[in-house]
Protein backbone atom coordinates (compact mmCIF):
# COMPACT_ATOMS: atom_id res chain seq x y z
CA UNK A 1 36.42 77.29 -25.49
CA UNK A 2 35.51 78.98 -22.50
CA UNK A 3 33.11 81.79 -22.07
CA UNK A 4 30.99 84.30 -19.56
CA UNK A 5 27.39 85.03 -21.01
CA UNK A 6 24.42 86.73 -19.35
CA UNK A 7 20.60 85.21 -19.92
CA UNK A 8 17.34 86.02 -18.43
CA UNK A 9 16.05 82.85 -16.23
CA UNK A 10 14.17 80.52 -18.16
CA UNK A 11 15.21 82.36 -21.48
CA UNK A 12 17.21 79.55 -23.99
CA UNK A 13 18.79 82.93 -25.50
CA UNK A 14 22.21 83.80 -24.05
CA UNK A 15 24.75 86.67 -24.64
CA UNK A 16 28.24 86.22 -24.99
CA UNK A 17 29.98 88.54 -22.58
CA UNK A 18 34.03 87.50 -23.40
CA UNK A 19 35.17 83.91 -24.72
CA UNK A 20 38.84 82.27 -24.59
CA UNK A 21 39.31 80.22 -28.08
CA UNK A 22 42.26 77.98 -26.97
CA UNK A 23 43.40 75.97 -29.87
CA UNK A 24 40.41 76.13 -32.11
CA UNK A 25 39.47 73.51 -34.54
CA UNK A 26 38.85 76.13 -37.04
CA UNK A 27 42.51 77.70 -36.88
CA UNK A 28 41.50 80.86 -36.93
CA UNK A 29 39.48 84.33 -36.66
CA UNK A 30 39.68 87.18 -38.69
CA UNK A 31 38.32 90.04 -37.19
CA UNK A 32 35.89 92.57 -39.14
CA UNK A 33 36.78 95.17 -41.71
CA UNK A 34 34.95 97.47 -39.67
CA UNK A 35 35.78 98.46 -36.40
CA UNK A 36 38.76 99.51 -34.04
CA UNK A 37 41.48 100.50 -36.56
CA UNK A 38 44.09 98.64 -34.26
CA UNK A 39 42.05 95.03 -34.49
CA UNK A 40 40.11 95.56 -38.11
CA UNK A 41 40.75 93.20 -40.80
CA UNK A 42 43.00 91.14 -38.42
CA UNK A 43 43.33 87.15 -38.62
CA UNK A 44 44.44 85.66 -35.34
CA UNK A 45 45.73 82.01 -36.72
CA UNK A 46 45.03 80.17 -33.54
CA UNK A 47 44.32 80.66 -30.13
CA UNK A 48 42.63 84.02 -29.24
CA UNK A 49 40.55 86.46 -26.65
CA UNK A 50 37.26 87.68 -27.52
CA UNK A 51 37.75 90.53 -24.85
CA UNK A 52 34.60 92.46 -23.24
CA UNK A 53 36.00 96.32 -24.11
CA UNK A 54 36.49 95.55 -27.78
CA UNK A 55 33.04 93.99 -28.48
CA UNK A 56 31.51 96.79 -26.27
CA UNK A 57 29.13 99.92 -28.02
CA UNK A 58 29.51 102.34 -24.85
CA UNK A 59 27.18 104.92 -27.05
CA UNK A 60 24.69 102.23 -27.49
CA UNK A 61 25.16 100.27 -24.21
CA UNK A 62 25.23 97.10 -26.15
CA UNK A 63 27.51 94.19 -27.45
CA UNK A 64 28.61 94.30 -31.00
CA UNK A 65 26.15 92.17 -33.10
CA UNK A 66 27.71 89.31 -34.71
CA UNK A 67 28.98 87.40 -31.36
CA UNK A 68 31.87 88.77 -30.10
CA UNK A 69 33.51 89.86 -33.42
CA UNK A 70 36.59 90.97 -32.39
CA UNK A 71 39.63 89.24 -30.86
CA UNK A 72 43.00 89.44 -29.94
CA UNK A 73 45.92 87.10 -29.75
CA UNK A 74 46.07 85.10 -26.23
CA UNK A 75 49.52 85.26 -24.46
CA UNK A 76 52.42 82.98 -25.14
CA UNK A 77 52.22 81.57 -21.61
CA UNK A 78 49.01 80.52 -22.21
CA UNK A 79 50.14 76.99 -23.81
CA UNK A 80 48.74 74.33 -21.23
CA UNK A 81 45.65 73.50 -19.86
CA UNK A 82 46.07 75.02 -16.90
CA UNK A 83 47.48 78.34 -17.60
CA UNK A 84 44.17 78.36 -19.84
CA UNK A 85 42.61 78.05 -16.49
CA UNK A 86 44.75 80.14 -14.64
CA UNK A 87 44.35 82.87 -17.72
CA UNK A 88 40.62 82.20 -17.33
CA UNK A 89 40.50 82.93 -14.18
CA UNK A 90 42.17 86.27 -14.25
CA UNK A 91 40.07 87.79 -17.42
CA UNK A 92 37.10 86.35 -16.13
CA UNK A 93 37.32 87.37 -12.86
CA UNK A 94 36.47 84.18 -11.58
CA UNK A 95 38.52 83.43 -8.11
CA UNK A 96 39.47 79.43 -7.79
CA UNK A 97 39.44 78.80 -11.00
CA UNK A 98 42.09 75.80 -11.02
CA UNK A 99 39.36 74.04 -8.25
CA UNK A 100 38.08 72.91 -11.49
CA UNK A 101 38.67 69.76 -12.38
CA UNK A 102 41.02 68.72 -15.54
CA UNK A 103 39.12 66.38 -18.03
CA UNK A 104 41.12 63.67 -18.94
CA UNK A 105 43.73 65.37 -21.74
CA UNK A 106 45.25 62.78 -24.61
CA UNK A 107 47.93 64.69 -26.79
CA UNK A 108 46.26 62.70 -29.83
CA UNK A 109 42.88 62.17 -31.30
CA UNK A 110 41.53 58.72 -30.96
């Protein structure tokens, strides 16, 4: 999981901005019945994009309660480590991204 979130300093409380699921333990999200028609009621099965503009309330200048309810499917391409970074990088907005480091990666758990 990776994920931009906004806090005030010193605050513990933080607010989840956008978050990249990448092969979630869970298996899954199903987005709310309520919502935008396109994404409502949706299960994503595995790897997904909790995107800024969908959990965003323009008319109330606030995130969606519930955080980050809505999601959409990630790209095909997205199916390594590092074009999670690379994908990470471009949603995010975050330049360098690949300077960061790869953890050690076993195909198996122990």
């Amino acid at each position: 999981m990776l994920q931009v979130e906004v806090g005030v300093p010193g605050a513990r409380t933080r607010i989840p901005l956008s978050r990249i699921d990448w092969r979630p333990a869970n298996r899954g999200h199903k987005n709310p019945l309520r919502g935008p028609a396109a994404h409502a009621g949706r299960f994503l099965p595995d790897s997904h994009l909790h995107t800024f503009a969908l959990n965003w309330l323009p008319q109330a200048s606030a995130m969606r309660a519930g955080n980050l309810p809505f999601a959409v499917d990630l790209p095909a391409f997205v199916d390594t480590l590092d074009a999670l970074f690379d994908f990470a990088g471009f949603v995010f907005r975050i330049d360098h991204m690949t300077m960061i480091e790869m953890p050690p990666w076993l195909p198996r758990l122990l």
